[in-house]
C-alpha atoms as a PDB file:
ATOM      1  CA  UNK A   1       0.000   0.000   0.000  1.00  0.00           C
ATOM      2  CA  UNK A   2       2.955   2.425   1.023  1.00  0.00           C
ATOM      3  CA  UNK A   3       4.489   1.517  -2.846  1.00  0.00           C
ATOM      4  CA  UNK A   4       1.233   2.339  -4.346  1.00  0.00           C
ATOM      5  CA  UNK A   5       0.962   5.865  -2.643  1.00  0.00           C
ATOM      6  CA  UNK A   6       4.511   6.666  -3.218  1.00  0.00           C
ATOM      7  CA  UNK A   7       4.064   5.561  -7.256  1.00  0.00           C
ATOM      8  CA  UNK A   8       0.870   7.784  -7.323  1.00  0.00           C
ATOM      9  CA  UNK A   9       2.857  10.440  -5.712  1.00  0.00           C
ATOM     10  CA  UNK A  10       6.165  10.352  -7.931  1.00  0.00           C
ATOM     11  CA  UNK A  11       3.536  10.247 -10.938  1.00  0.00           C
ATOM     12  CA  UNK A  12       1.288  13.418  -9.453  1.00  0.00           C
ATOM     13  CA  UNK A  13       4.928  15.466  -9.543  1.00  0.00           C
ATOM     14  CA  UNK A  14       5.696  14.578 -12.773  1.00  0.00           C
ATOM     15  CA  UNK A  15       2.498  15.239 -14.550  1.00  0.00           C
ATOM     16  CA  UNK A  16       2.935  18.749 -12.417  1.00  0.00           C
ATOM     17  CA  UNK A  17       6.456  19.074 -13.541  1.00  0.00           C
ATOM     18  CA  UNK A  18       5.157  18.248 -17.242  1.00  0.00           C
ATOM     19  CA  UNK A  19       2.044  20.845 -17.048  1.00  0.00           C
ATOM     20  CA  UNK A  20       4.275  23.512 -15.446  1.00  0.00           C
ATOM     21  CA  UNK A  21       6.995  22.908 -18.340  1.00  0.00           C
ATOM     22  CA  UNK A  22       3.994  22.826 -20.841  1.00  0.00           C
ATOM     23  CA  UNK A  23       2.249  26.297 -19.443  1.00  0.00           C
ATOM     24  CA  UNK A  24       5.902  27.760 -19.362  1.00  0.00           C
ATOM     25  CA  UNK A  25       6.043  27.403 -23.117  1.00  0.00           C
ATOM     26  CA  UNK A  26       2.986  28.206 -23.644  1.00  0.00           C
ATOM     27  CA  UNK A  27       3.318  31.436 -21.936  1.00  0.00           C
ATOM     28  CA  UNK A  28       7.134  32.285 -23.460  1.00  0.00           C
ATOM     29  CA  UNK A  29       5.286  31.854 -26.978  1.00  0.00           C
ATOM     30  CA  UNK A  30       2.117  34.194 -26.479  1.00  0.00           C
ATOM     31  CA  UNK A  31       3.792  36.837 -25.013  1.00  0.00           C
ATOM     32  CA  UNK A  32       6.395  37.033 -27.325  1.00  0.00           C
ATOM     33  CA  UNK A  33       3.278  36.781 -30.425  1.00  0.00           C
ATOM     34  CA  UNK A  34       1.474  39.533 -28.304  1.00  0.00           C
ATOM     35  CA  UNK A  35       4.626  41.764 -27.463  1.00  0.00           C
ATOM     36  CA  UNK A  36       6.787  41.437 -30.623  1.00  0.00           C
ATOM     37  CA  UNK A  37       4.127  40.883 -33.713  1.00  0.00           C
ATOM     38  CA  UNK A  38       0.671  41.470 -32.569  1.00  0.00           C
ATOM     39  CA  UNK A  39       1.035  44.970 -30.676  1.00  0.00           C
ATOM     40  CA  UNK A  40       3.454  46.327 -33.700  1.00  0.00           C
ATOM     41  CA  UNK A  41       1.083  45.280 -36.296  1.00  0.00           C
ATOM     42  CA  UNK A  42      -1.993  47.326 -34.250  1.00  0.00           C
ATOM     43  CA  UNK A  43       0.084  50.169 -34.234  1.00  0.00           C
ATOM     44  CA  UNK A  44       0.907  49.916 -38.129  1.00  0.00           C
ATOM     45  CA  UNK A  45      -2.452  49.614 -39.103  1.00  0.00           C
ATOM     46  CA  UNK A  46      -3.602  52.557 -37.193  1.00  0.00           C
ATOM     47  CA  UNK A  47      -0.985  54.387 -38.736  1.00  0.00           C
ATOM     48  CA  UNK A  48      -2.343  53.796 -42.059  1.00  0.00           C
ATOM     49  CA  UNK A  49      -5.468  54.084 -41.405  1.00  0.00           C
ATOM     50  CA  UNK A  50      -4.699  57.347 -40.355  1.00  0.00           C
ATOM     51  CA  UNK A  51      -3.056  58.026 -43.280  1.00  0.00           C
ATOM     52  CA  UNK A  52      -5.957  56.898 -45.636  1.00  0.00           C
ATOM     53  CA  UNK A  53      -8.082  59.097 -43.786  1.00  0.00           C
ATOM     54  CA  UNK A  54      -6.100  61.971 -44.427  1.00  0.00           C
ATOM     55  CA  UNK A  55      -5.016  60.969 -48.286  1.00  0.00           C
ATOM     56  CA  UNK A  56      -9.005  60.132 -48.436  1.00  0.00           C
ATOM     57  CA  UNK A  57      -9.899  63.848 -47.253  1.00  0.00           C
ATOM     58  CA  UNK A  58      -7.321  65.263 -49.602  1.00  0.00           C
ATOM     59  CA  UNK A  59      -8.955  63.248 -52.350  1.00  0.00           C
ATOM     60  CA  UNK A  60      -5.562  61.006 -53.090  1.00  0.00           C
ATOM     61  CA  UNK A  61      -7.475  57.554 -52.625  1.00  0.00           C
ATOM     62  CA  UNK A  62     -10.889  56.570 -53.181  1.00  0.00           C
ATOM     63  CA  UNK A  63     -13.564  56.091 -50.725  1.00  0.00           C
ATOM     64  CA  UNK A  64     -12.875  51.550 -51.106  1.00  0.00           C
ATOM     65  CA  UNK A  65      -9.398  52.112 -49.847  1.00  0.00           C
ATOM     66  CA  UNK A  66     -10.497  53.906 -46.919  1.00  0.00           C
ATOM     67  CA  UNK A  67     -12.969  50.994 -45.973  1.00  0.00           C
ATOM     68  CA  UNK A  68     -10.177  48.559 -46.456  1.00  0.00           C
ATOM     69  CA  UNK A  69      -7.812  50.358 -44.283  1.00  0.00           C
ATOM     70  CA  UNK A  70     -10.282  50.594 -41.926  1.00  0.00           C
ATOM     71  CA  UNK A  71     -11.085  46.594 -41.877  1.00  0.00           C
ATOM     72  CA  UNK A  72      -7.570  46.328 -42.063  1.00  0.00           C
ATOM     73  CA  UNK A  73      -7.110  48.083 -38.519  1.00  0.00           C
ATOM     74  CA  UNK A  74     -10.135  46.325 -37.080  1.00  0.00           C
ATOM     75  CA  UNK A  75      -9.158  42.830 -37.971  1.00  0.00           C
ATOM     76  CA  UNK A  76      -5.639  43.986 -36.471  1.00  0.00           C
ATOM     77  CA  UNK A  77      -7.219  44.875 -33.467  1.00  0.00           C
ATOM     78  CA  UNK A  78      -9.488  41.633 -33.114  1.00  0.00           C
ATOM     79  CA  UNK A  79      -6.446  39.624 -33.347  1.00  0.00           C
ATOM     80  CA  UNK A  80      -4.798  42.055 -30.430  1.00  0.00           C
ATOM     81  CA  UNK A  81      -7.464  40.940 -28.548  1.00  0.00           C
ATOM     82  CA  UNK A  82      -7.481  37.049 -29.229  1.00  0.00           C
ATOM     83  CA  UNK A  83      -3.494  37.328 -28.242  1.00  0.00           C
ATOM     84  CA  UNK A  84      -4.124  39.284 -25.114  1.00  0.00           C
ATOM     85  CA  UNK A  85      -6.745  36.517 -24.114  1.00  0.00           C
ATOM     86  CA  UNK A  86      -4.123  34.020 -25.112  1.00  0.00           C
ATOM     87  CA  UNK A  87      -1.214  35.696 -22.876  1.00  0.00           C
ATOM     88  CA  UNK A  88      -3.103  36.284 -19.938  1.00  0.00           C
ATOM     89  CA  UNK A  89      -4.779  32.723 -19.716  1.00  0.00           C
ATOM     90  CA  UNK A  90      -1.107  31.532 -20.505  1.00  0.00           C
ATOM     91  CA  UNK A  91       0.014  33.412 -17.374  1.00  0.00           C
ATOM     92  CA  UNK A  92      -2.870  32.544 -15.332  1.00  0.00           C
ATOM     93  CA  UNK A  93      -2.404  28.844 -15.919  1.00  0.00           C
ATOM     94  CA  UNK A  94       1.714  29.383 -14.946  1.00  0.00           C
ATOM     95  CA  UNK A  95       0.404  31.752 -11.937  1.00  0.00           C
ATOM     96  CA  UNK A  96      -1.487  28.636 -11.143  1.00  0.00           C
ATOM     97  CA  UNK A  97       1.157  26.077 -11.620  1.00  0.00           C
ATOM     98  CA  UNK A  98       3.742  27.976  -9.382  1.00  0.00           C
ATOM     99  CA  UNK A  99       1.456  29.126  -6.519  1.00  0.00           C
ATOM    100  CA  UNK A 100       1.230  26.570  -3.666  1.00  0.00           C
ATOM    101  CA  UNK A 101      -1.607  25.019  -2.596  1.00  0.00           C
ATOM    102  CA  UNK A 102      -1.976  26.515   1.420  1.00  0.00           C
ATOM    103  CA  UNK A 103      -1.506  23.836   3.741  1.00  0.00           C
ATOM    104  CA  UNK A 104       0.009  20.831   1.506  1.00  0.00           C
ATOM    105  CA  UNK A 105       3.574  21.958   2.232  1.00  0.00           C
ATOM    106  CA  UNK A 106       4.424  22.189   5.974  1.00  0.00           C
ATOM    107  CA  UNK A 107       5.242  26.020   6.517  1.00  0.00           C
ATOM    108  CA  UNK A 108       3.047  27.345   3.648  1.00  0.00           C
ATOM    109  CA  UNK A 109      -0.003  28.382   6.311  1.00  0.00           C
ATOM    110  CA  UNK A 110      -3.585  26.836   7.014  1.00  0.00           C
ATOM    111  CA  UNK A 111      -2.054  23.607   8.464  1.00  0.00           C
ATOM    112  CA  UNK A 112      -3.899  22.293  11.189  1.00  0.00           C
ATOM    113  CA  UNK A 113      -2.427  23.584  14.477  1.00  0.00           C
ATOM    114  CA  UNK A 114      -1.499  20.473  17.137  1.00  0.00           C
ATOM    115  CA  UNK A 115      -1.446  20.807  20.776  1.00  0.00           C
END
C-alpha cells in the first residue's frame, strides 16, 4: 500500500512538472506573439489608417481604400485581442502552476495547528 501511494505520488509530480513545463512554453510563446508581432502590427495599421483618412480627405485615394484600411485596422485589433486573451490565460495557468496550494507543504499556512 505504502508503494502504491509513493508511485501515485512520484507520478502526481511529474504530470505537475510536465504541465508547469507545458504552461511555461505556452506562456514564453504568447507573449512574445502579443509583445513582438501582434502589438506592432496594431500600431501599423492605425498608422495607415490614419493616413488613408487623411489621403481620403485630400482626395488622393478613393472612398474603397479607406474601408479597407479601416477593416484592415479592425481585424488587427481583433487579433490584439485574441493574443491578449491568449497571454493572460497563458500566465494565469503558470500563476497557477507555481502558486502553492496553502496547507500541503508544511510552513506554507492553514495547516492544522497540534497541541
Amino acid at each position: 500500500e505504502l508503494e502504491g501511494a509513493q508511485a501515485a505520488e512520484e507520478q502526481a509530480r511529474r504530470d505537475a512538472l510536465q504541465r508547469t513545463s507545458t504552461d511555461w512554453t505556452n506562456y514564453l510563446y504568447s507573449r512574445r506573439r502579443y509583445e513582438e508581432t501582434v502589438l506592432p502590427l496594431v500600431a501599423l495599421r492605425r498608422r495607415l489608417a490614419a493616413e488613408s483618412r487623411q489621403l481620403f480627405a485630400s482626395g488622393g485615394i478613393e472612398f474603397i481604400e479607406l474601408l479597407q484600411a479601416q477593416r484592415d485596422l479592425t481585424q488587427a485589433e481583433l487579433d490584439g485581442v485574441d493574443a491578449r486573451r491568449d497571454y493572460d490565460a497563458a500566465r494565469w495557468n503558470l500563476k497557477c502552476d507555481l502558486t502553492p496550494v496553502p496547507g500541503a507543504v508544511p510552513g506554507t499556512g492553514d495547516e492544522d495547528e497540534k497541541e
